[in-house]
C-alpha atoms as a PDB file:
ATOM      1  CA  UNK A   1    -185.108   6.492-108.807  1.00  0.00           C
ATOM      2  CA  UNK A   2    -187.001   3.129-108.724  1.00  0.00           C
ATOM      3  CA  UNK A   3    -190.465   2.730-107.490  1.00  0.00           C
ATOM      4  CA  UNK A   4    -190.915   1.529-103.989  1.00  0.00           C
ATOM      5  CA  UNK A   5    -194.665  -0.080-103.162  1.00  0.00           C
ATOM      6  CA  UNK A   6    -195.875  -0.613 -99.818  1.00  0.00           C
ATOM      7  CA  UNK A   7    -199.365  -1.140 -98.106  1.00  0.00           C
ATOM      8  CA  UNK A   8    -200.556   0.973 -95.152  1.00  0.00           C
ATOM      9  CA  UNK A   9    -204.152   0.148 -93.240  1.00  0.00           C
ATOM     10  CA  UNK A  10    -205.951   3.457 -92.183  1.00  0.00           C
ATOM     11  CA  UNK A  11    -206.750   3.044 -88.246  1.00  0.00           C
ATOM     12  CA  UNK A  12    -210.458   3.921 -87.075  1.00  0.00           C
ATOM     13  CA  UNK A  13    -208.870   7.197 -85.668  1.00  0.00           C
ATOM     14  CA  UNK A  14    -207.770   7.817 -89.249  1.00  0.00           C
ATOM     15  CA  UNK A  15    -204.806   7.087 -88.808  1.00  0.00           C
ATOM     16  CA  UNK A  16    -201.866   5.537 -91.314  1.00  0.00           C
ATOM     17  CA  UNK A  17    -198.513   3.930 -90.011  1.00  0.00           C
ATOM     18  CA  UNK A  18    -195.738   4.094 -92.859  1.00  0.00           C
ATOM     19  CA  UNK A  19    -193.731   1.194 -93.562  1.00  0.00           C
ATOM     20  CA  UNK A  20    -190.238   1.440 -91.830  1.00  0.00           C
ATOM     21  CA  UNK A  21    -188.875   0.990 -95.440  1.00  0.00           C
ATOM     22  CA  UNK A  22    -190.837   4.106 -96.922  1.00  0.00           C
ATOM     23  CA  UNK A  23    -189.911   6.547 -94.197  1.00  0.00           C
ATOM     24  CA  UNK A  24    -186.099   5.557 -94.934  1.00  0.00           C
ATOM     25  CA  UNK A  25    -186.047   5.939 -98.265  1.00  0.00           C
ATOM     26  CA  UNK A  26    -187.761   9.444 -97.545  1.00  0.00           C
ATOM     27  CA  UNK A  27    -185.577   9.873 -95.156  1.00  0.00           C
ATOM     28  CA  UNK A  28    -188.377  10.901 -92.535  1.00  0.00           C
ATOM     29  CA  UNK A  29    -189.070  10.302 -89.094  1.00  0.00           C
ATOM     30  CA  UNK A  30    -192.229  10.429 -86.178  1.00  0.00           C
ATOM     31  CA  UNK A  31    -193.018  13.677 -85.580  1.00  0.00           C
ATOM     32  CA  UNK A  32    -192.218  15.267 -89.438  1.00  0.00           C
ATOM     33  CA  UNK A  33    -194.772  16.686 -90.888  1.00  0.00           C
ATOM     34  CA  UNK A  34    -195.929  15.479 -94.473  1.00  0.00           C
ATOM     35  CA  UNK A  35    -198.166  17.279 -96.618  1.00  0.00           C
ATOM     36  CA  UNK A  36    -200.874  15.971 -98.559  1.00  0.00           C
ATOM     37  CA  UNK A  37    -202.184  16.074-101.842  1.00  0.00           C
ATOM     38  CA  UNK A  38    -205.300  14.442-103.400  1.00  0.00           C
ATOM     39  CA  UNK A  39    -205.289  14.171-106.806  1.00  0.00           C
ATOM     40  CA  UNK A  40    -207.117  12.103-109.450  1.00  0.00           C
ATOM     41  CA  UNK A  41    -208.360   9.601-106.790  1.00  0.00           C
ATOM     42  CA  UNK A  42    -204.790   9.152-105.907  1.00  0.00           C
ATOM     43  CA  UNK A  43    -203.067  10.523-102.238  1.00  0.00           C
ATOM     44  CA  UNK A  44    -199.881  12.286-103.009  1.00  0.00           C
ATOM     45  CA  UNK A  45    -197.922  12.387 -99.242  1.00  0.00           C
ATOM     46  CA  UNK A  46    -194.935  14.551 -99.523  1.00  0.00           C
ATOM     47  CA  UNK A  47    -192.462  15.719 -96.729  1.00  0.00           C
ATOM     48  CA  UNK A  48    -192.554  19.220 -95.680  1.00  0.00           C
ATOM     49  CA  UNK A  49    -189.344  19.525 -95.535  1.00  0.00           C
ATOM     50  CA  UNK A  50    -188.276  18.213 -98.871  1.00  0.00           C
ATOM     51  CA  UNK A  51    -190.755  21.221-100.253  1.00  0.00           C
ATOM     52  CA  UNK A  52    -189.137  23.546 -97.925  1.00  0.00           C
ATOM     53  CA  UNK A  53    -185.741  22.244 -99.088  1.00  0.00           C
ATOM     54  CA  UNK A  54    -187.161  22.847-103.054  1.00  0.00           C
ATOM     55  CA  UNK A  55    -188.185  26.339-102.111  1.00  0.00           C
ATOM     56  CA  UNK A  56    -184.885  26.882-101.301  1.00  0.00           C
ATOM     57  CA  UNK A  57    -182.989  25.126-104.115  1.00  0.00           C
ATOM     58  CA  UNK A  58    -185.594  27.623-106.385  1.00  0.00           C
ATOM     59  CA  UNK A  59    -184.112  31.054-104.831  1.00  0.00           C
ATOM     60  CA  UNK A  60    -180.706  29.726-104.963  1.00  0.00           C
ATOM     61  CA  UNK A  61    -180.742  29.172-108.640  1.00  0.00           C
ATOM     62  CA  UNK A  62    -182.451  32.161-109.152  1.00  0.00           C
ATOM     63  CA  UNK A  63    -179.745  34.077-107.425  1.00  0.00           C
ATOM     64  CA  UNK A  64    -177.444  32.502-109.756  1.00  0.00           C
ATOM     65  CA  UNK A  65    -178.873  33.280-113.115  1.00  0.00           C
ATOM     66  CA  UNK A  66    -178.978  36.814-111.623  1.00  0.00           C
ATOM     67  CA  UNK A  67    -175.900  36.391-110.425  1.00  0.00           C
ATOM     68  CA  UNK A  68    -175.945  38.092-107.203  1.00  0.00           C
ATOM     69  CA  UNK A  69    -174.419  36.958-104.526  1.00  0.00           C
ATOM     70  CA  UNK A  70    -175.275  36.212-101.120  1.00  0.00           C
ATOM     71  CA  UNK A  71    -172.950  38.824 -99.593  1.00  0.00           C
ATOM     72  CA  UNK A  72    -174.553  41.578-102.082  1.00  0.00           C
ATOM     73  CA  UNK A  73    -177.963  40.337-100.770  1.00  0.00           C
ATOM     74  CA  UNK A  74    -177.126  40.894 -97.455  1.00  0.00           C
ATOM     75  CA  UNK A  75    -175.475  44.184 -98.027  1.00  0.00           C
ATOM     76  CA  UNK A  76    -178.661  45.037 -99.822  1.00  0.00           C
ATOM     77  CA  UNK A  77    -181.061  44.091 -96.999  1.00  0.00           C
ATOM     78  CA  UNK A  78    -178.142  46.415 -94.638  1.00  0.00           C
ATOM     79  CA  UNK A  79    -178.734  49.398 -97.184  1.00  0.00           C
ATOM     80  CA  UNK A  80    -182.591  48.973 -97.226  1.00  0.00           C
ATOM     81  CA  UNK A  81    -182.992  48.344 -93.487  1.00  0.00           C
ATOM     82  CA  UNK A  82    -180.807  51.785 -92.527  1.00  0.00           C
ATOM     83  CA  UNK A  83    -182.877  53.602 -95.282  1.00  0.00           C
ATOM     84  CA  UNK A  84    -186.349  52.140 -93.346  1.00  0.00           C
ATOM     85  CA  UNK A  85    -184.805  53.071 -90.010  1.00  0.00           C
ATOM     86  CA  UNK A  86    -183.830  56.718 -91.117  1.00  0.00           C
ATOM     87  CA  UNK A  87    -187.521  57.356 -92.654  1.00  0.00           C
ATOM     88  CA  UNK A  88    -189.062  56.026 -89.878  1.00  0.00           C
ATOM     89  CA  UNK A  89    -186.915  57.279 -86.670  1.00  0.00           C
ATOM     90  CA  UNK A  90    -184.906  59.977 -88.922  1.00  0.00           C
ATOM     91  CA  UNK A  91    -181.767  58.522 -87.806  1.00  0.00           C
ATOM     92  CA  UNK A  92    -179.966  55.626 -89.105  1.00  0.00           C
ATOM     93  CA  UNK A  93    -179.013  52.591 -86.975  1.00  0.00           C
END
């Protein structure tokens, strides 16, 4: 991915409008929430969403090099959730 460079001016309310062209290529919009990182004198803004998105791409692969499947997750959780309900209400659900 090539390096995109773009100036922003902070507002007195401390406020930064992105360049139309940055928010594309991030493929955000107003109202998404960024989050944001100082580091080595340096701001670091990230979407939420594309760590949220990581997060997920993380368990997935994890899940495969366990190799478990979704469906045996799920029946899993099922199994665990009627044992919880049993030792809790003595019945199962």
């Amino acid at each position: 991915m090539e390096a995109m460079s773009a100036q922003a001016i902070l507002r007195p309310r401390r406020q930064i409008t992105l360049p139309r062209g940055v928010c594309d290529e991030l493929g955000i919009a107003p109202g998404d929430r960024l989050d944001v990182e100082v580091r080595a004198g340096s701001v670091l803004l990230r979407p939420a969403k594309r760590r949220a998105l990581d997060a997920l791409k993380e368990i997935q692969d994890a899940f495969a090099r366990a190799r478990i499947t979704e469906k045996e997750l799920q029946e899993e959780g099922r199994s665990v959730r009627r044992q919880l309900t049993a030792e809790r209400y003595g019945k199962a659900s």
